[in-house]
N, C-alpha and C. Protein backbone atom coordinates (compact mmCIF):
# COMPACT_ATOMS: atom_id res chain seq x y z
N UNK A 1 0.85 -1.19 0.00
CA UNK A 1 0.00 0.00 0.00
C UNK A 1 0.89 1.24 0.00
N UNK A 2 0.68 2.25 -0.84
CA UNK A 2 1.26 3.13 -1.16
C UNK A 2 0.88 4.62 0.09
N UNK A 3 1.70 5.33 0.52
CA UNK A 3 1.62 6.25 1.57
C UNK A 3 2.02 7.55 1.12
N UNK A 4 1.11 8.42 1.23
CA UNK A 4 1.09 9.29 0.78
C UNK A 4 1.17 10.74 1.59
N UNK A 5 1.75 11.71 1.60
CA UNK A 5 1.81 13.01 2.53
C UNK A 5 1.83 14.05 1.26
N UNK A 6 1.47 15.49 1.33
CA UNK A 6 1.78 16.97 1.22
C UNK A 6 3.04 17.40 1.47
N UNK A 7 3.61 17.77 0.19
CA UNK A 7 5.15 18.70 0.91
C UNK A 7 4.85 19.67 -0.21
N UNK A 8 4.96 21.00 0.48
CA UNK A 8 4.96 22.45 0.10
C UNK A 8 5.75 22.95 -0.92
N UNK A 9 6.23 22.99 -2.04
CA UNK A 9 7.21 23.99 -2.74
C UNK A 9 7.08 24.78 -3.46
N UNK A 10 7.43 26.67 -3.42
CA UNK A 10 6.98 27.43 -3.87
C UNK A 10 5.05 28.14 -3.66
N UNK A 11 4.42 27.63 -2.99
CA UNK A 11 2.93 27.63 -2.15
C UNK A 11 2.13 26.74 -2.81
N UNK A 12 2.79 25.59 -3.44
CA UNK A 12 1.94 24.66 -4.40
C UNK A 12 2.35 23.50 -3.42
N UNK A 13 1.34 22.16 -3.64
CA UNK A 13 1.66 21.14 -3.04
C UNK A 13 1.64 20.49 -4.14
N UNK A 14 3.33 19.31 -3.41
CA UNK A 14 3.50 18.47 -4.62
C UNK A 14 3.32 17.15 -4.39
N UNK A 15 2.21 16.23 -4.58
CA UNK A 15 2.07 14.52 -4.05
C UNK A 15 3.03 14.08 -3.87
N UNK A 16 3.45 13.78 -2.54
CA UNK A 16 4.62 12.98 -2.16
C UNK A 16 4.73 11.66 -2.08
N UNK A 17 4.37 10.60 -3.29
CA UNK A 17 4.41 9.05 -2.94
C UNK A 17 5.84 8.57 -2.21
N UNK A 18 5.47 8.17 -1.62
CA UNK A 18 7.30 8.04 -0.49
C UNK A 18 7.49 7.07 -1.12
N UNK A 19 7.38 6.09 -2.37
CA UNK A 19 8.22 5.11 -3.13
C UNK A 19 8.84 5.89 -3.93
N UNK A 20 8.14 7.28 -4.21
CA UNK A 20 9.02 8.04 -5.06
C UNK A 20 9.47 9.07 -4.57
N UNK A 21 11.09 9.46 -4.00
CA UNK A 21 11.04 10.22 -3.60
C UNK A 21 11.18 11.67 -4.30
N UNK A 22 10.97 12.79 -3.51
CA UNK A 22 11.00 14.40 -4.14
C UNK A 22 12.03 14.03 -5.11
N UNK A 23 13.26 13.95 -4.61
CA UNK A 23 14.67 14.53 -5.76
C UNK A 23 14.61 13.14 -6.94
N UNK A 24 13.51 12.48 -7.14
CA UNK A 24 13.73 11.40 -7.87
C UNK A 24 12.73 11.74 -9.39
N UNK A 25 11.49 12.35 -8.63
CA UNK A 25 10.31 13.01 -9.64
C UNK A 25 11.00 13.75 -10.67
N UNK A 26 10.41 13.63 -11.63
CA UNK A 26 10.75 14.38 -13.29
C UNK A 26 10.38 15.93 -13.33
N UNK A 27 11.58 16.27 -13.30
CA UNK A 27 11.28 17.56 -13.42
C UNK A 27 10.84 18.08 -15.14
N UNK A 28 9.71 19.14 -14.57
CA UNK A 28 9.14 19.94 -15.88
C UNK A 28 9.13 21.39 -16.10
N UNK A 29 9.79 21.54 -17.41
CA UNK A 29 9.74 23.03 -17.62
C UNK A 29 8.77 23.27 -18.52
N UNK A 30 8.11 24.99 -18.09
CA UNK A 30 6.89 25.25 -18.50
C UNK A 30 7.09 26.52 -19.09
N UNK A 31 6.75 27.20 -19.93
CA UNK A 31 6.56 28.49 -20.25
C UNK A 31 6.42 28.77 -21.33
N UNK A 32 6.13 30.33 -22.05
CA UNK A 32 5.68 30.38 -23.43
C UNK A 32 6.62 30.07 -24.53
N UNK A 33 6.27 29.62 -25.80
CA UNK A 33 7.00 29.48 -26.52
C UNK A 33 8.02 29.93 -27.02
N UNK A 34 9.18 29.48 -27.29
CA UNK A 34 10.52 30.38 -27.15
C UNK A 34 11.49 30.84 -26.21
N UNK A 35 10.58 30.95 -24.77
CA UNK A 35 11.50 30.95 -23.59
C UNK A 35 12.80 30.12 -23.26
N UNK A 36 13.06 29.14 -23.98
CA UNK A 36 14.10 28.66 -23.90
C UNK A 36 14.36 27.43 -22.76
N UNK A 37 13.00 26.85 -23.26
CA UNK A 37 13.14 25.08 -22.19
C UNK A 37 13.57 24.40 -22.76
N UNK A 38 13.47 24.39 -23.92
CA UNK A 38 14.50 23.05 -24.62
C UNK A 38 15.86 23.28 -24.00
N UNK A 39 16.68 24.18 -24.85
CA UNK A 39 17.95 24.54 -24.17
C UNK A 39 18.30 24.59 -22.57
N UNK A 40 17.42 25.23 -21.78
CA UNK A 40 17.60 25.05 -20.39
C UNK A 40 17.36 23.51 -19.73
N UNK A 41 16.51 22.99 -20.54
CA UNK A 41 16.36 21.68 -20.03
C UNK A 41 17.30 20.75 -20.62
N UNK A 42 17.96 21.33 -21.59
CA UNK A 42 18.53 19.97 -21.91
C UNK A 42 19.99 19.78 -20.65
N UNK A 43 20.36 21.58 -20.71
CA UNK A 43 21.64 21.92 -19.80
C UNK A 43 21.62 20.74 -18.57
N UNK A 44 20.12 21.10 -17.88
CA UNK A 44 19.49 20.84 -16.31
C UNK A 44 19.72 18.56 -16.79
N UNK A 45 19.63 18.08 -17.79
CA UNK A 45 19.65 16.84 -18.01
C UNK A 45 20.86 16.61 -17.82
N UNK A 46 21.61 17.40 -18.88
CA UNK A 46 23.28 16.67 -18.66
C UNK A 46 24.21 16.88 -17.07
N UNK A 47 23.62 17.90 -16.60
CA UNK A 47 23.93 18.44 -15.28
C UNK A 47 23.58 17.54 -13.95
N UNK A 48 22.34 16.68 -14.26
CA UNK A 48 21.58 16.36 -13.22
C UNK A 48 22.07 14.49 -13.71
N UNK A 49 22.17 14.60 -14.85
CA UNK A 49 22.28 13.34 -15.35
C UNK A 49 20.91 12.19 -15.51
N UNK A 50 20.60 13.24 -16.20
CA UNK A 50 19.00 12.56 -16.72
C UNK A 50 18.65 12.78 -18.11
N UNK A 51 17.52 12.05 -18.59
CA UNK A 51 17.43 11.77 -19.69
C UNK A 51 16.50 13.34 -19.72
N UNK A 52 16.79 13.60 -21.15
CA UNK A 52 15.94 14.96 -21.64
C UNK A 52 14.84 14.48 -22.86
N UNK A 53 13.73 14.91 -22.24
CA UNK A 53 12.54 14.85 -23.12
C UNK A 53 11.78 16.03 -23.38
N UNK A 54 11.59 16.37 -24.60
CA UNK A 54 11.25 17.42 -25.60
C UNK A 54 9.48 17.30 -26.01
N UNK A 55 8.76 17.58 -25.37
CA UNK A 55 7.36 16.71 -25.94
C UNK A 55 6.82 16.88 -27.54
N UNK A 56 7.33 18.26 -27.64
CA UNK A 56 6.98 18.11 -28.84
C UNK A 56 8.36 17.61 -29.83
N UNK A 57 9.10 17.31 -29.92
CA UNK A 57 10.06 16.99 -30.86
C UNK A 57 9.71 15.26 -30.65
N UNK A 58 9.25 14.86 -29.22
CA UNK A 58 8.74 13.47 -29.86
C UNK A 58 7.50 13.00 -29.99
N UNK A 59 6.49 14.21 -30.11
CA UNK A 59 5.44 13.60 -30.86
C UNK A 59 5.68 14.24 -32.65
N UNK A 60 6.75 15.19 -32.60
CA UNK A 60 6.94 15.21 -34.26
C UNK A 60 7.77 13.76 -34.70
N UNK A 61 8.57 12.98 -33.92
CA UNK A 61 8.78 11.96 -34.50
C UNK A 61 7.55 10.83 -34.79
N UNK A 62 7.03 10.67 -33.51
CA UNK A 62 6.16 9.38 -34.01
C UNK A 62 5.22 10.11 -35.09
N UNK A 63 4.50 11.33 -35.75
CA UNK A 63 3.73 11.51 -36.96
C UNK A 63 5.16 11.36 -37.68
N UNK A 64 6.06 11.64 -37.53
CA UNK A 64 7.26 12.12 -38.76
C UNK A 64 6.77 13.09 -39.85
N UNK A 65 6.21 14.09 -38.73
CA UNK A 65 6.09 15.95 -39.27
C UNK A 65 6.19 16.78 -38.26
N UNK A 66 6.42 18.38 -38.73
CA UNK A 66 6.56 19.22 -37.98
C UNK A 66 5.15 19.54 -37.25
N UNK A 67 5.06 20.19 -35.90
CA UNK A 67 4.32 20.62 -35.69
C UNK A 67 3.17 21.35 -36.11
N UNK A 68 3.83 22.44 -37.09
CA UNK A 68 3.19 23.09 -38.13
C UNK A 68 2.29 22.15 -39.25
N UNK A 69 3.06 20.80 -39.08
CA UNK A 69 2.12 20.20 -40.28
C UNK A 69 0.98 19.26 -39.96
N UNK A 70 1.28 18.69 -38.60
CA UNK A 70 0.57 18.01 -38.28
C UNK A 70 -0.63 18.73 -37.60
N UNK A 71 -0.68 20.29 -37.15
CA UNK A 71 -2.01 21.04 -37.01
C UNK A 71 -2.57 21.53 -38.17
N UNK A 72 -2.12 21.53 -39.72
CA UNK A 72 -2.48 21.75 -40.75
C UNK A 72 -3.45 20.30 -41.20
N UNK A 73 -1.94 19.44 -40.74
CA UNK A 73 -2.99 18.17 -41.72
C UNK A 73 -4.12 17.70 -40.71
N UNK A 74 -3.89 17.25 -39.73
CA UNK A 74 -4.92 17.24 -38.45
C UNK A 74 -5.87 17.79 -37.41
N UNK A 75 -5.91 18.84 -37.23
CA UNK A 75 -5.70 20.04 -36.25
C UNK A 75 -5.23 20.04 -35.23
N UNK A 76 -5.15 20.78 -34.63
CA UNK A 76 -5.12 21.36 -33.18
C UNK A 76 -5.69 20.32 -31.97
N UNK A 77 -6.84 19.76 -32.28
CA UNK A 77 -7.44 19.06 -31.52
C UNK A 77 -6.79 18.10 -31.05
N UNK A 78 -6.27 17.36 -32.30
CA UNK A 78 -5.99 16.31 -32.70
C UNK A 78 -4.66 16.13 -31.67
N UNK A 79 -3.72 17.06 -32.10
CA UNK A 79 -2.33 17.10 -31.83
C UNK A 79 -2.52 17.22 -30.00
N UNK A 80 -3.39 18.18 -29.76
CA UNK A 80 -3.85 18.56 -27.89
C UNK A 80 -3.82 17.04 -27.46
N UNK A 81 -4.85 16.32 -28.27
CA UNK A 81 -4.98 14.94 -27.07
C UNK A 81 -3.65 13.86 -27.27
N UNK A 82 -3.18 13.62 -28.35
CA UNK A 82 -1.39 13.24 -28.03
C UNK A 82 -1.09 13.89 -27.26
N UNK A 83 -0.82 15.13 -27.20
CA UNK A 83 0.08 15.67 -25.92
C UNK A 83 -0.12 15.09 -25.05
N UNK A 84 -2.07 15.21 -24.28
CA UNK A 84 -2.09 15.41 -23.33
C UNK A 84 -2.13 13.37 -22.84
N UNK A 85 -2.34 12.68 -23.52
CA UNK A 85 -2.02 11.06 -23.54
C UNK A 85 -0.32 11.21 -22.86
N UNK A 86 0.33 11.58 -24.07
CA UNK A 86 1.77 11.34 -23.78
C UNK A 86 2.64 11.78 -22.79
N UNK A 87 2.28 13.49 -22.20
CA UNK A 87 2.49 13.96 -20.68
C UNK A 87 1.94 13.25 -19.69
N UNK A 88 0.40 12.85 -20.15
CA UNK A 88 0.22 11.69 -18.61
C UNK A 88 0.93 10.60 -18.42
N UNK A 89 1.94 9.96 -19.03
CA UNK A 89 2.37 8.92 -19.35
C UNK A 89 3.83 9.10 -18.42
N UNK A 90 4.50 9.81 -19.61
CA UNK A 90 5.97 10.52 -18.79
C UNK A 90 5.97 11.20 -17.92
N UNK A 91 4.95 11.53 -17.16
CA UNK A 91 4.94 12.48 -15.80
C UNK A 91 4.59 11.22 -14.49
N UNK A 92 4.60 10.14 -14.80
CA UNK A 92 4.26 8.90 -14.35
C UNK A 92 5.83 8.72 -13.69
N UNK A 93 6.44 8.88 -14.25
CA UNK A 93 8.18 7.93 -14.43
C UNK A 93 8.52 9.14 -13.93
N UNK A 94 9.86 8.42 -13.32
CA UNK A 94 11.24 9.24 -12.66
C UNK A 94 12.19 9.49 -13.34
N UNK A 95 12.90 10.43 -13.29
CA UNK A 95 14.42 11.28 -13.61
C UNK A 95 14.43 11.52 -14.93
N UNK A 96 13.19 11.92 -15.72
CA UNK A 96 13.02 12.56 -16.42
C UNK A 96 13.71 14.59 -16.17
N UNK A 97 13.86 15.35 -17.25
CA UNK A 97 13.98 16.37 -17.51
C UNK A 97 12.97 16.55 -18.99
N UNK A 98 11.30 16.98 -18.52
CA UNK A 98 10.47 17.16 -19.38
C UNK A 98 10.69 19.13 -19.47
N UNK A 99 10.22 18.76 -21.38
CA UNK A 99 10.38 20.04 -21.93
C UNK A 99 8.97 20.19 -22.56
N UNK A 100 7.55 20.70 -21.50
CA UNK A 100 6.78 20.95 -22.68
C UNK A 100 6.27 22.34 -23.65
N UNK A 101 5.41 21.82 -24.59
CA UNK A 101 5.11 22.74 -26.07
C UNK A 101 4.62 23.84 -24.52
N UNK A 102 4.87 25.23 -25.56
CA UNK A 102 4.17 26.18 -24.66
C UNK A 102 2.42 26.31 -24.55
N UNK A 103 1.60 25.14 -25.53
CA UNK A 103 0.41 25.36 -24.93
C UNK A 103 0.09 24.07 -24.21
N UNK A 104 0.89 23.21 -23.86
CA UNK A 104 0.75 22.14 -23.07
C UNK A 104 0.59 22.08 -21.63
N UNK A 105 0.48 23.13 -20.99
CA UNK A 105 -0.05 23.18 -19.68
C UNK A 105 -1.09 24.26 -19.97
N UNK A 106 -1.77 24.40 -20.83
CA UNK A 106 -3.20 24.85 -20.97
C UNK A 106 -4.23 24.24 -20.61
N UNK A 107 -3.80 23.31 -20.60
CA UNK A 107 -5.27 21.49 -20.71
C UNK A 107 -4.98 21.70 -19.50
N UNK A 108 -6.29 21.53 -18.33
CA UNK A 108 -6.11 21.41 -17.13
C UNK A 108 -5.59 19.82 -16.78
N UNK A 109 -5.88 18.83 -17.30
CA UNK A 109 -5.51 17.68 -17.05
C UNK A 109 -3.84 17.40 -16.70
N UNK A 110 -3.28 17.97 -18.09
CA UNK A 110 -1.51 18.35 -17.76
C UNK A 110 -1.05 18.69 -16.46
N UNK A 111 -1.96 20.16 -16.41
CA UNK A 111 -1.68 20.53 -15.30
C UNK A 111 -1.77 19.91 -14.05
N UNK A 112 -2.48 19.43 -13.97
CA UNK A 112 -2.99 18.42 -12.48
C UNK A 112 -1.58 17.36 -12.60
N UNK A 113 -1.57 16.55 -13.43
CA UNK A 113 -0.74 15.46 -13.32
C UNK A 113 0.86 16.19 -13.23
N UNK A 114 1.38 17.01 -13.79
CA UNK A 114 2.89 17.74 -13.81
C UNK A 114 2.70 18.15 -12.58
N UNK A 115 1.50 19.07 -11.61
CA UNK A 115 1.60 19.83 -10.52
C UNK A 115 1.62 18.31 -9.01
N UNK A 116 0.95 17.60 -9.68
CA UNK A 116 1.01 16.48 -8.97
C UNK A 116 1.71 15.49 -9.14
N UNK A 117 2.82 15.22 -9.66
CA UNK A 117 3.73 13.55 -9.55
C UNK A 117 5.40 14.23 -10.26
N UNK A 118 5.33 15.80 -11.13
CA UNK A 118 6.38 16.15 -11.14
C UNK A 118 6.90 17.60 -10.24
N UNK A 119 8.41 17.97 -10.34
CA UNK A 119 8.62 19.51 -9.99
C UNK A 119 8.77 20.07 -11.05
N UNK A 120 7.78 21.24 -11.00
CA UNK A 120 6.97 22.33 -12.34
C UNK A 120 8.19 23.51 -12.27
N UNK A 121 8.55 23.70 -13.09
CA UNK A 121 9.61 24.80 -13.10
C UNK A 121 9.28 26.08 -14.35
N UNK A 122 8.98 26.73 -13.92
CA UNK A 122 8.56 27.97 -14.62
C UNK A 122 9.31 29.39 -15.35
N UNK A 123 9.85 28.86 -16.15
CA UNK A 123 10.98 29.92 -17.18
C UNK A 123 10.06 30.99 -17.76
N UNK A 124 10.13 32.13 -17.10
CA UNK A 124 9.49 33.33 -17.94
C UNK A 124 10.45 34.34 -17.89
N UNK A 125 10.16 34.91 -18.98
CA UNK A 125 10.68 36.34 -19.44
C UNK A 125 9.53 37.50 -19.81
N UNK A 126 9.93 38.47 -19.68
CA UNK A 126 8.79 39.73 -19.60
C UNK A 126 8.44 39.98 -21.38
N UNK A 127 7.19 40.55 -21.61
CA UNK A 127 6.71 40.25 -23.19
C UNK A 127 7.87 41.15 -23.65
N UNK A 128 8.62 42.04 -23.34
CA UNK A 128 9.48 43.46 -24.44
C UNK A 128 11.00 42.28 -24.52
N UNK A 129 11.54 41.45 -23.57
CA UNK A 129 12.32 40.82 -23.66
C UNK A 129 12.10 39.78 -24.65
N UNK A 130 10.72 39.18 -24.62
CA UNK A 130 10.40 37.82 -25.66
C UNK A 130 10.32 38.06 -26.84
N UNK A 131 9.55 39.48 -26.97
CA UNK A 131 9.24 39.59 -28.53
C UNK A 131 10.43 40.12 -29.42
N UNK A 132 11.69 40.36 -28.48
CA UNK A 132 12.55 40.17 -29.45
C UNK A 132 12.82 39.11 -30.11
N UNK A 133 12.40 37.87 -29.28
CA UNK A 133 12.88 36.53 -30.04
C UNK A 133 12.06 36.12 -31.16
N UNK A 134 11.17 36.87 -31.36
CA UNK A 134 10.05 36.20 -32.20
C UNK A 134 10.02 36.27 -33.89
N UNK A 135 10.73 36.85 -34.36
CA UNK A 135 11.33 36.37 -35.85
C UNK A 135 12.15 35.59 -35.40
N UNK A 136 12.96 34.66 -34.44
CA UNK A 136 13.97 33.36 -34.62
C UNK A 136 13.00 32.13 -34.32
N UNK A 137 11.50 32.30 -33.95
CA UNK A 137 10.93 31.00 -34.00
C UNK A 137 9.12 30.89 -34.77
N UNK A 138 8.63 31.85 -35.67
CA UNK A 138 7.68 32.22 -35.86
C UNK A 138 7.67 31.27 -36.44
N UNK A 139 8.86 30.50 -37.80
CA UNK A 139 7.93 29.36 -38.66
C UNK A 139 7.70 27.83 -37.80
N UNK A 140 8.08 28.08 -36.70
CA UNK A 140 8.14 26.76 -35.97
C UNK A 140 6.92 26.77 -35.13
N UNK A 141 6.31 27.84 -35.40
CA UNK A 141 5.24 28.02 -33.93
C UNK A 141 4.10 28.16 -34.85
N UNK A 142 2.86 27.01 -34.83
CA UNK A 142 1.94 27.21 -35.84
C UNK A 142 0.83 28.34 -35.10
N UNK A 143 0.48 28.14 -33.43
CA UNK A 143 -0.54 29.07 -32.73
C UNK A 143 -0.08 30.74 -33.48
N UNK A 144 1.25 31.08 -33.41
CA UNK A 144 1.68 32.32 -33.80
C UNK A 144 1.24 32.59 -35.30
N UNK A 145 1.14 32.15 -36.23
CA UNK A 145 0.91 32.26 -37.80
C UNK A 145 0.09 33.40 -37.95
N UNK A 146 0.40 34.13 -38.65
CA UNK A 146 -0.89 34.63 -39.21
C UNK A 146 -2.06 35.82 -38.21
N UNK A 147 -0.90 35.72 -37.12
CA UNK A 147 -1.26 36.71 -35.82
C UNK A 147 -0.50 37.99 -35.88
N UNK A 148 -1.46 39.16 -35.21
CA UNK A 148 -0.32 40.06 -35.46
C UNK A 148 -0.08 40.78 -34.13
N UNK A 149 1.23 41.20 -33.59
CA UNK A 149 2.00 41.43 -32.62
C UNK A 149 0.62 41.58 -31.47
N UNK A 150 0.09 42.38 -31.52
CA UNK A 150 -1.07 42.31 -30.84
C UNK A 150 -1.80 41.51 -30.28
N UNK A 151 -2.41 40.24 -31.29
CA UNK A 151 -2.61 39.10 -30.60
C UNK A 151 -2.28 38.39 -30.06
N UNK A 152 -0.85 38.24 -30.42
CA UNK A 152 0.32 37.23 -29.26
C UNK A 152 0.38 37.68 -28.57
N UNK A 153 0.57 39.12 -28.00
CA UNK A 153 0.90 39.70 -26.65
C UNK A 153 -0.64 39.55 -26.01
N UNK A 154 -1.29 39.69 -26.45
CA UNK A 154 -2.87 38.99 -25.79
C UNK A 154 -2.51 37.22 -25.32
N UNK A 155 -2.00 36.69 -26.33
CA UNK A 155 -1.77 35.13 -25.66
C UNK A 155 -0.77 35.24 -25.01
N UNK A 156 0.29 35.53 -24.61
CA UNK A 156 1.01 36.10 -23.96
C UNK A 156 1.28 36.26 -22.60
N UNK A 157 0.06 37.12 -22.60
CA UNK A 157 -0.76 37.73 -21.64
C UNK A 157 -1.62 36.68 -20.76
N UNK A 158 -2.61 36.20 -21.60
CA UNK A 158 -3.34 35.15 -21.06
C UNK A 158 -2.68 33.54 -20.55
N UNK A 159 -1.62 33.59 -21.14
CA UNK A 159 -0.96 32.05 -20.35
C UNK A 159 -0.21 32.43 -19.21
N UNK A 160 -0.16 33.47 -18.97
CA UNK A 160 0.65 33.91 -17.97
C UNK A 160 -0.01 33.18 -16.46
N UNK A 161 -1.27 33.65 -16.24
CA UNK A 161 -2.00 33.07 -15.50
C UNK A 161 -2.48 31.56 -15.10
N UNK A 162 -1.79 30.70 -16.15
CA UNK A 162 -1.76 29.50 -16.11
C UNK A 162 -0.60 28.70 -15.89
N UNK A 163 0.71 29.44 -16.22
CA UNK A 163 2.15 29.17 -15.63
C UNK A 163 2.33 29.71 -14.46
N UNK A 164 1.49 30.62 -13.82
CA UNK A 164 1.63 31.06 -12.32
C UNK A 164 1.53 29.85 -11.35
N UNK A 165 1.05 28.44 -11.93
CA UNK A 165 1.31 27.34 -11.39
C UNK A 165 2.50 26.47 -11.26
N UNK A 166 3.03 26.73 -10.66
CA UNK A 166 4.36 25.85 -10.87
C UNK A 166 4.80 26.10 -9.26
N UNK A 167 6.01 25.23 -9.27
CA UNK A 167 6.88 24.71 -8.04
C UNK A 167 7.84 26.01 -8.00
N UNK A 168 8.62 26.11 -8.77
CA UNK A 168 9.41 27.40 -9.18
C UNK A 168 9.42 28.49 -9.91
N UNK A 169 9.26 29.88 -10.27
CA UNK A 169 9.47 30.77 -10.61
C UNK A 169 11.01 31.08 -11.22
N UNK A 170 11.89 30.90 -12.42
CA UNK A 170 12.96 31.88 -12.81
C UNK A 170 12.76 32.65 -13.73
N UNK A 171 13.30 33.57 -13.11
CA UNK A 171 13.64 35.01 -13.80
C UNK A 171 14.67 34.80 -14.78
N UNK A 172 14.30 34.70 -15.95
CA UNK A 172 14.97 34.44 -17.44
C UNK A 172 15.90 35.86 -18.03
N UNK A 173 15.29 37.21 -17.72
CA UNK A 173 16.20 38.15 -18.69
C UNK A 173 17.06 38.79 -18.13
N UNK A 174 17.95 38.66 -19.19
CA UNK A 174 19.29 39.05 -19.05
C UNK A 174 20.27 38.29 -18.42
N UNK A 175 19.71 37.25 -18.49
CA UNK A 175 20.72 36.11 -17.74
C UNK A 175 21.11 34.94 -19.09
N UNK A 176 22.25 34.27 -18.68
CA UNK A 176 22.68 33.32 -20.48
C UNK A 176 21.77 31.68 -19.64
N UNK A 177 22.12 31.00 -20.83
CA UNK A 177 21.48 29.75 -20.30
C UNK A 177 22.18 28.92 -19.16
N UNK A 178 23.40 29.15 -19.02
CA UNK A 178 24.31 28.96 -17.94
C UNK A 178 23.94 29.47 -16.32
N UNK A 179 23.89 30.91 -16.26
CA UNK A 179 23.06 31.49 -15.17
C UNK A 179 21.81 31.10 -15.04
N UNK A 180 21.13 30.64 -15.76
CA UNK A 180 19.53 30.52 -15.68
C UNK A 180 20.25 28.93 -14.77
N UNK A 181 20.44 28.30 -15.59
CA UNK A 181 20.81 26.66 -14.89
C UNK A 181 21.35 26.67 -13.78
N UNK A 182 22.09 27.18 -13.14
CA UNK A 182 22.86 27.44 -11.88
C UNK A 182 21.87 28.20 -11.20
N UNK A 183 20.64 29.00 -11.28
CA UNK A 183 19.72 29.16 -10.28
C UNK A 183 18.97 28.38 -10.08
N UNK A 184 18.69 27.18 -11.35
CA UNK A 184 17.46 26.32 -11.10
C UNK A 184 17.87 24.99 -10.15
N UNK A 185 19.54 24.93 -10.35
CA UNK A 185 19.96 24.20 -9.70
C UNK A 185 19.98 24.29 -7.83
N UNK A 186 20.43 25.78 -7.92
CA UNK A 186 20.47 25.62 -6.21
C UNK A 186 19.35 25.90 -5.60
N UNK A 187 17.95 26.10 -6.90
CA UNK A 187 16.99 26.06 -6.23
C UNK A 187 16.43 24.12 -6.24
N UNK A 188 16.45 23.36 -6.75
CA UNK A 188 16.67 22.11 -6.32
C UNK A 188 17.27 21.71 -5.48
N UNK A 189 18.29 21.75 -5.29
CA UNK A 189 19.43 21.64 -4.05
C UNK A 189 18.50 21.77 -2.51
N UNK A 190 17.19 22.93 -2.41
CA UNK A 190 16.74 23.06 -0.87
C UNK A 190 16.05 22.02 -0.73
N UNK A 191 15.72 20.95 -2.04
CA UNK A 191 14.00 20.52 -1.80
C UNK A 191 15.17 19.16 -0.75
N UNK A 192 13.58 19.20 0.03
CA UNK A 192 13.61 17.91 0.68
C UNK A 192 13.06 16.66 0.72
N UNK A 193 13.32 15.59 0.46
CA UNK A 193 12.02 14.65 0.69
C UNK A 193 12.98 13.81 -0.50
C-alpha cells in the first residue's frame, strides 16, 4: 500500500508518494513558446544526469512531421490529445527532464498530473524581452501564424495566469542559459524529501 503526505514547494503542493522520492520526480519546464526550455532543459539533463525529453520533438517523430504540419494536416485538436495522452504517461516515471510545447499546460488535465507527480519549473521572461525573439521561431510556432503582434501579446498575456502554477518561478532576462541553470539548480538543491 502506497503512503502518501503533502510537501509544500513554492505555495503549491507536490504529491509525495514516499516510493518516489522528491529529488527522484521528473522535473518539468513550462513556459511560453521560445522561452528557452529546450535549451535550459537539456543543460538541467546533462547536469543532473538525466534523460531529456522534448514533448513536442517526440510527438513530431512518431507523426514524422513538424508541428506546423501536423495542425495543418490534423488540427489542433488532434495534436492537444497526443500531448495530453503522452504527458500523462511521462509524468508517471522518474528522472526525467520534461520540456513541454508552450500550450501544453493549458489542458487542465496536464496541469494536475505535472503539478502532482512532477517539480513544475517555470521559465518566464517579460513580453518586451520575448518579442525580441520572435522572428527566430515564428515558422516553428503554428498558434503564432498569421497573428499580429497584438494578438500574441494577448496570448502572452493570457498564459501567464496559467504558468503562475508551478513549483518554481525563474527570472529568465538578461541572464545566459548557464546562469539561468545554476539558479534552477540551487533552487533544487533546498528541496527535501
Amino acid at each position: 500500500m502506497s503512503s502518501y503526505s503533502f510537501i509544500y514547494i513554492g505555495g503549491y503542493n507536490v504529491l509525495s508518494n514516499h516510493e518516489i522520492p522528491l529529488k527522484k520526480k521528473s522535473i518539468v519546464f513550462i513556459g511560453f513558446m521560445g522561452v528557452g526550455k529546450t535549451t535550459i532543459g537539456e543543460l538541467i539533463a546533462n547536469k543532473l544526469d538525466r534523460d531529456f525529453i522534448d514533448t513536442d520533438v517526440e510527438i513530431e517523430k512518431e507523426y514524422q512531421m513538424p508541428i506546423t504540419q501536423i495542425f495543418n494536416t490534423l488540427g489542433e485538436e488532434h495534436f492537444r490529445k497526443k500531448e495530453k495522452e503522452f504527458i500523462t504517461k511521462l509524468c508517471q516515471e522518474r528522472f526525467h527532464v520534461i520540456s513541454l510545447g508552450g500550450g501544453a499546460f493549458l489542458q487542465e488535465e496536464i496541469r494536475n498530473v505535472c503539478m502532482d507527480n512532477c517539480i513544475v519549473i517555470y521559465l518566464h521572461l517579460p513580453w518586451d524581452s520575448w518579442k525580441n525573439r520572435f522572428p527566430l521561431i515564428i515558422e516553428s510556432r503554428p498558434v503564432l501564424q498569421g497573428k499580429s503582434m497584438g494578438e500574441i501579446e494577448e496570448i502572452f498575456n493570457k498564459r501567464q495566469e496559467v504558468y503562475s502554477k508551478n513549483h518554481f518561478k525563474i527570472e529568465c532576462e538578461h541572464l545566459s542559459a548557464e546562469e539561468i541553470s545554476t539558479k534552477i539548480l540551487e533552487s533544487l538543491k533546498n528541496i527535501k524529501g
